[in-house]
C-alpha atoms as a PDB file:
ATOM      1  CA  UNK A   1     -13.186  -4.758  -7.422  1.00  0.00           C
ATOM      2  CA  UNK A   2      -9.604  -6.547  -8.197  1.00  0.00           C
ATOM      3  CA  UNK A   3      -7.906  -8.528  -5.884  1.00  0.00           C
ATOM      4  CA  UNK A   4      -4.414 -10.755  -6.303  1.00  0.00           C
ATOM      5  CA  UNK A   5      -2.577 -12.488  -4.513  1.00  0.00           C
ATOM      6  CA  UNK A   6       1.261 -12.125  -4.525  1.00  0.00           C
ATOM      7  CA  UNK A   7       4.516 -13.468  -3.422  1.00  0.00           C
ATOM      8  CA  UNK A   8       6.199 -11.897  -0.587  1.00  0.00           C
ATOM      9  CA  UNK A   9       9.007 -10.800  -2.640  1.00  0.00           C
ATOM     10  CA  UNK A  10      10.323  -7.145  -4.136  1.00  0.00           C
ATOM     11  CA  UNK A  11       9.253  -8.509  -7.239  1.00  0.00           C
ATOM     12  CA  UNK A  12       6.107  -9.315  -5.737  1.00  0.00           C
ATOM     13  CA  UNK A  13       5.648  -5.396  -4.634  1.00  0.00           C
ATOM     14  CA  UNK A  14       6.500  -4.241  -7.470  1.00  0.00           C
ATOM     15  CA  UNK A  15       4.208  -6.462  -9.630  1.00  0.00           C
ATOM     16  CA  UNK A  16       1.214  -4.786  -7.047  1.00  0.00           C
ATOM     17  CA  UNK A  17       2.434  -1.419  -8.411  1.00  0.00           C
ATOM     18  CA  UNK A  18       2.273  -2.083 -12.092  1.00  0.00           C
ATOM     19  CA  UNK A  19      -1.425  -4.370 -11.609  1.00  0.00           C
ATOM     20  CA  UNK A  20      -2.555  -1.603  -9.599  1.00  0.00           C
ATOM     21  CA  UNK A  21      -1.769   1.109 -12.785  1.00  0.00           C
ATOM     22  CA  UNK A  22      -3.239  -1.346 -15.178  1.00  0.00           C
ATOM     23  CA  UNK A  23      -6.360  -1.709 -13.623  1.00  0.00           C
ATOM     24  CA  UNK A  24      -7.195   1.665 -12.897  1.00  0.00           C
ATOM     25  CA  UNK A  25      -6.302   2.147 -16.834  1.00  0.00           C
ATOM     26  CA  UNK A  26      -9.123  -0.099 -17.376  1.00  0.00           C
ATOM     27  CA  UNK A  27     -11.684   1.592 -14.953  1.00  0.00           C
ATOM     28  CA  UNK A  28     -11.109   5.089 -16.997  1.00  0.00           C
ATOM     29  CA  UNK A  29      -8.203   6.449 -14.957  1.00  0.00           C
ATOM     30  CA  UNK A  30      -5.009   6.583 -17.156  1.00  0.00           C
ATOM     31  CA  UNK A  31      -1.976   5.891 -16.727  1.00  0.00           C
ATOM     32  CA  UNK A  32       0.188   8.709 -15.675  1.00  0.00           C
ATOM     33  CA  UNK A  33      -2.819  10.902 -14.271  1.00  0.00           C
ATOM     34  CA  UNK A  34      -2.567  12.692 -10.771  1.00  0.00           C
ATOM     35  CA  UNK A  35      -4.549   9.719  -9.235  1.00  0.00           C
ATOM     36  CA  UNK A  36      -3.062   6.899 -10.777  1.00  0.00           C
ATOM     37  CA  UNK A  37       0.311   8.133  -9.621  1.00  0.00           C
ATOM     38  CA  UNK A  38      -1.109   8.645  -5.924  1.00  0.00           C
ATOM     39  CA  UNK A  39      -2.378   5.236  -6.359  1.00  0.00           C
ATOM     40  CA  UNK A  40       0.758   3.793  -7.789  1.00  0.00           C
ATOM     41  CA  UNK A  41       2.882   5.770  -5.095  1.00  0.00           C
ATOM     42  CA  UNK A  42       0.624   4.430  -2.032  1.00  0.00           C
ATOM     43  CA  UNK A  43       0.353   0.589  -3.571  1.00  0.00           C
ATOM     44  CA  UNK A  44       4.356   0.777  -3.691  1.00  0.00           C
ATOM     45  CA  UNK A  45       4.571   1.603   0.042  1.00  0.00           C
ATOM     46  CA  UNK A  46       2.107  -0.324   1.711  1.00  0.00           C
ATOM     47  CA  UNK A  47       3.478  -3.409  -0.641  1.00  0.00           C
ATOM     48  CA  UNK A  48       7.071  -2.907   0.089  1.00  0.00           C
ATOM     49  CA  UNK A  49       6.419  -2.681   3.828  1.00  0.00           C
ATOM     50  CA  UNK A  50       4.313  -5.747   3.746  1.00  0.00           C
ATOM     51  CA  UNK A  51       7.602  -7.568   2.235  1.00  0.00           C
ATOM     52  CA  UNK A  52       9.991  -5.583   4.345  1.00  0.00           C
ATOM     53  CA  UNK A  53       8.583  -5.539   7.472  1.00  0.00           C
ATOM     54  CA  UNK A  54       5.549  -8.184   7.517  1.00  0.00           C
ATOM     55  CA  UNK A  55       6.623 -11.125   5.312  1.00  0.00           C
ATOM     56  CA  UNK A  56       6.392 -14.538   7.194  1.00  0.00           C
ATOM     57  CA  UNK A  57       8.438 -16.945   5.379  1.00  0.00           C
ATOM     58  CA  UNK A  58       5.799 -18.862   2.825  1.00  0.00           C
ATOM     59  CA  UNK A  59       2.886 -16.565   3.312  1.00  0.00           C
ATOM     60  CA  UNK A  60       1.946 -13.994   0.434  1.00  0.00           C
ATOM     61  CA  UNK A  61       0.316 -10.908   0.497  1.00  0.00           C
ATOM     62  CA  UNK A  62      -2.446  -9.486  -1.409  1.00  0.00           C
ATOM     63  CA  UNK A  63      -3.680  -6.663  -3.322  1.00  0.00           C
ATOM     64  CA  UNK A  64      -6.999  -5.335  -3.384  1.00  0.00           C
ATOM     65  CA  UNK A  65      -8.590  -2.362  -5.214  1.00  0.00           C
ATOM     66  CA  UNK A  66     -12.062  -1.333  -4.672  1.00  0.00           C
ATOM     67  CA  UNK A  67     -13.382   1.926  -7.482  1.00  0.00           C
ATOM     68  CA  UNK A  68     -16.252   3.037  -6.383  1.00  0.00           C
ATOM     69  CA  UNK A  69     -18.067   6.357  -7.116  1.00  0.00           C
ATOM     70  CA  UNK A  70     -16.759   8.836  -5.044  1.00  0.00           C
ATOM     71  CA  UNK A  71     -13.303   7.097  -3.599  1.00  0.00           C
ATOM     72  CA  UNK A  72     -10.771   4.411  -4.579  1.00  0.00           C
ATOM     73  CA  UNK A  73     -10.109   2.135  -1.686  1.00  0.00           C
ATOM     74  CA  UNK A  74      -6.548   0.226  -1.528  1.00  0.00           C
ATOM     75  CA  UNK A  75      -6.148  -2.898   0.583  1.00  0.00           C
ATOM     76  CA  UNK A  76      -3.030  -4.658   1.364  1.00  0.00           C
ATOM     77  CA  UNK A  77      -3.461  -7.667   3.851  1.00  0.00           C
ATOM     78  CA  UNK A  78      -0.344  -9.190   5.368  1.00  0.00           C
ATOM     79  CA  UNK A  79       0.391 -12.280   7.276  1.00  0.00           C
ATOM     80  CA  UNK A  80       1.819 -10.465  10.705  1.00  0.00           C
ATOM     81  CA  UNK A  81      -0.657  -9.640  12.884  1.00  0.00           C
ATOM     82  CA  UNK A  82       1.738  -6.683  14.499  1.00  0.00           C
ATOM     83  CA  UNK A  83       0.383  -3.211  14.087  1.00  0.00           C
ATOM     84  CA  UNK A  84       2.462  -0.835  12.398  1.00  0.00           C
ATOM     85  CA  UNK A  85       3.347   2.264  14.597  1.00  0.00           C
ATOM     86  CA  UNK A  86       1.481   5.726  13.795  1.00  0.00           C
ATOM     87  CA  UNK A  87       3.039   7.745  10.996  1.00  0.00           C
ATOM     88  CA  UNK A  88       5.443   9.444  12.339  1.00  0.00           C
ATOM     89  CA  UNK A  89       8.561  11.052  10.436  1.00  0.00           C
ATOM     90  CA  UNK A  90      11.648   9.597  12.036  1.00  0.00           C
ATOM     91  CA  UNK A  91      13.126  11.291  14.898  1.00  0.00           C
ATOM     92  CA  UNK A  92      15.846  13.933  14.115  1.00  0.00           C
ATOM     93  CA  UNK A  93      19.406  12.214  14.073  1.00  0.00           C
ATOM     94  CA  UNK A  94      17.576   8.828  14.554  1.00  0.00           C
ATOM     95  CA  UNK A  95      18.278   7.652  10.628  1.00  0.00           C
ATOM     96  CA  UNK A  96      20.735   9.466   7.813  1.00  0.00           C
ATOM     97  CA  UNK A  97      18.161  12.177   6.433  1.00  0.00           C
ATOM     98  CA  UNK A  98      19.921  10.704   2.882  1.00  0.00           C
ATOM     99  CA  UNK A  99      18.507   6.993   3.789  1.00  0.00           C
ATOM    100  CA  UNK A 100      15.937   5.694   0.833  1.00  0.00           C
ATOM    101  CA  UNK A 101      13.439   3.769   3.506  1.00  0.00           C
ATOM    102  CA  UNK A 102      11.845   4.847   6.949  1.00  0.00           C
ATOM    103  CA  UNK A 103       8.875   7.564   5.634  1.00  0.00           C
ATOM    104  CA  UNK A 104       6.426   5.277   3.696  1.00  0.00           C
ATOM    105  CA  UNK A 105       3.237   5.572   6.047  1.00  0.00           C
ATOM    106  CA  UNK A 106       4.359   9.066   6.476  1.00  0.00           C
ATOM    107  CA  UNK A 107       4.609   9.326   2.645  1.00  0.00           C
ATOM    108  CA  UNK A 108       0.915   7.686   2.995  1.00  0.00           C
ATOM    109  CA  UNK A 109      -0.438   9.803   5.198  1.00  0.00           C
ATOM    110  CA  UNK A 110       0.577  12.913   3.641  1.00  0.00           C
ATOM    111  CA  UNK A 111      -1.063  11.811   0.265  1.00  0.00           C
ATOM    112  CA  UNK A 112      -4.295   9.527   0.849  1.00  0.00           C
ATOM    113  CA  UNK A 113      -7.008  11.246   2.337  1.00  0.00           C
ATOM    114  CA  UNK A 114      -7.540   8.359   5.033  1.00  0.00           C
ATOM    115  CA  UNK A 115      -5.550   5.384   6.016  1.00  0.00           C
ATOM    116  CA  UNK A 116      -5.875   2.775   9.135  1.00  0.00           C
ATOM    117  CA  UNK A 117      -5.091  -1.120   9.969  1.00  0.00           C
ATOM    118  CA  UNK A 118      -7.761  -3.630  10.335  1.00  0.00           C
ATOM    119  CA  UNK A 119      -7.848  -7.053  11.352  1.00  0.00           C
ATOM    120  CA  UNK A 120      -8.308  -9.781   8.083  1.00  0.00           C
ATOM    121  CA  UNK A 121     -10.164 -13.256   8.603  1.00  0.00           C
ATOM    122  CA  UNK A 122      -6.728 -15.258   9.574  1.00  0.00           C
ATOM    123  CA  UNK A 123      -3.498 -14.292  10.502  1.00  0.00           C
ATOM    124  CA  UNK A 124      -2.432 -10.677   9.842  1.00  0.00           C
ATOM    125  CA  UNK A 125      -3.425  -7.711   9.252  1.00  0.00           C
ATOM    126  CA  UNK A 126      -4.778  -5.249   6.330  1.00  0.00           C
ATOM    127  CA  UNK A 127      -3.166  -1.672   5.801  1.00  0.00           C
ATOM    128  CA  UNK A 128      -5.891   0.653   3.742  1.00  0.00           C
ATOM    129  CA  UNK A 129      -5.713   3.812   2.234  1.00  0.00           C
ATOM    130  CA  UNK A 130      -8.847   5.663   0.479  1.00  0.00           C
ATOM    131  CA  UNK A 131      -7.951   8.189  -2.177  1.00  0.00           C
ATOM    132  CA  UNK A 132     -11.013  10.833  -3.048  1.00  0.00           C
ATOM    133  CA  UNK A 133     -11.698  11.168  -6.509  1.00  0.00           C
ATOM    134  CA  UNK A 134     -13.778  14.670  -6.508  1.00  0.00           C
END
């Protein structure tokens, strides 16, 4: 298991991306492989939303990365206790089709074999997303 805490910040999310890589290097799955980019991918979206569109001012978020046989399990727990709505693509003419945010659960959904919200001991919330490994 890894777990870190980190600042609510884009540098923050993208520090989750690059620990998430790095660890899975050290578990046997290398860099640049089909899962550690799925990983990578997912950890960057669920990271960036918690800074986008969860941060509470002075409250960090955190990373955690369970390997276990079969599946690789990627938590990231919040400090808003709002749900996030389903994954939905957005509506036609709702956003500019050429806009670079609006699809990441969508984006999660389509390449995670599960993903939900549960509640974490505290305030907030905890996105997770399970990638299969056979």
């Amino acid at each position: 298991m890894f777990f870190q805490q980190l600042s609510a910040t884009r540098r923050g999310a993208r520090l989750a991306r690059r620990l998430a890589t790095y660890q899975l290097d050290v578990w046997g799955i290398p860099f640049g492989s089909d899962v550690s980019d799925t990983v990578a991918l997912v950890v960057a979206e669920l990271a960036s939303n918690a800074v986008l569109h969860a941060r509470v001012p002075g409250r960090d978020f955190s990373l955690r990365l369970e390997h276990r046989t079969d599946v690789l399990r990627i938590e990231v727990a919040d400090a808003r206790g709002d749900r996030p709505v389903a994954a939905q693509p957005p509506a036609t003419g709702a956003t500019d089709p050429t806009a670079d945010h609006g699809r990441g659960l969508v984006i999660v959904e389509a390449i995670a074999s599960r993903w939900g919200v549960t509640d974490r001991c505290g305030p907030g919330k905890v996105i997770w997303a399970e990638i299969d490994l056979r």
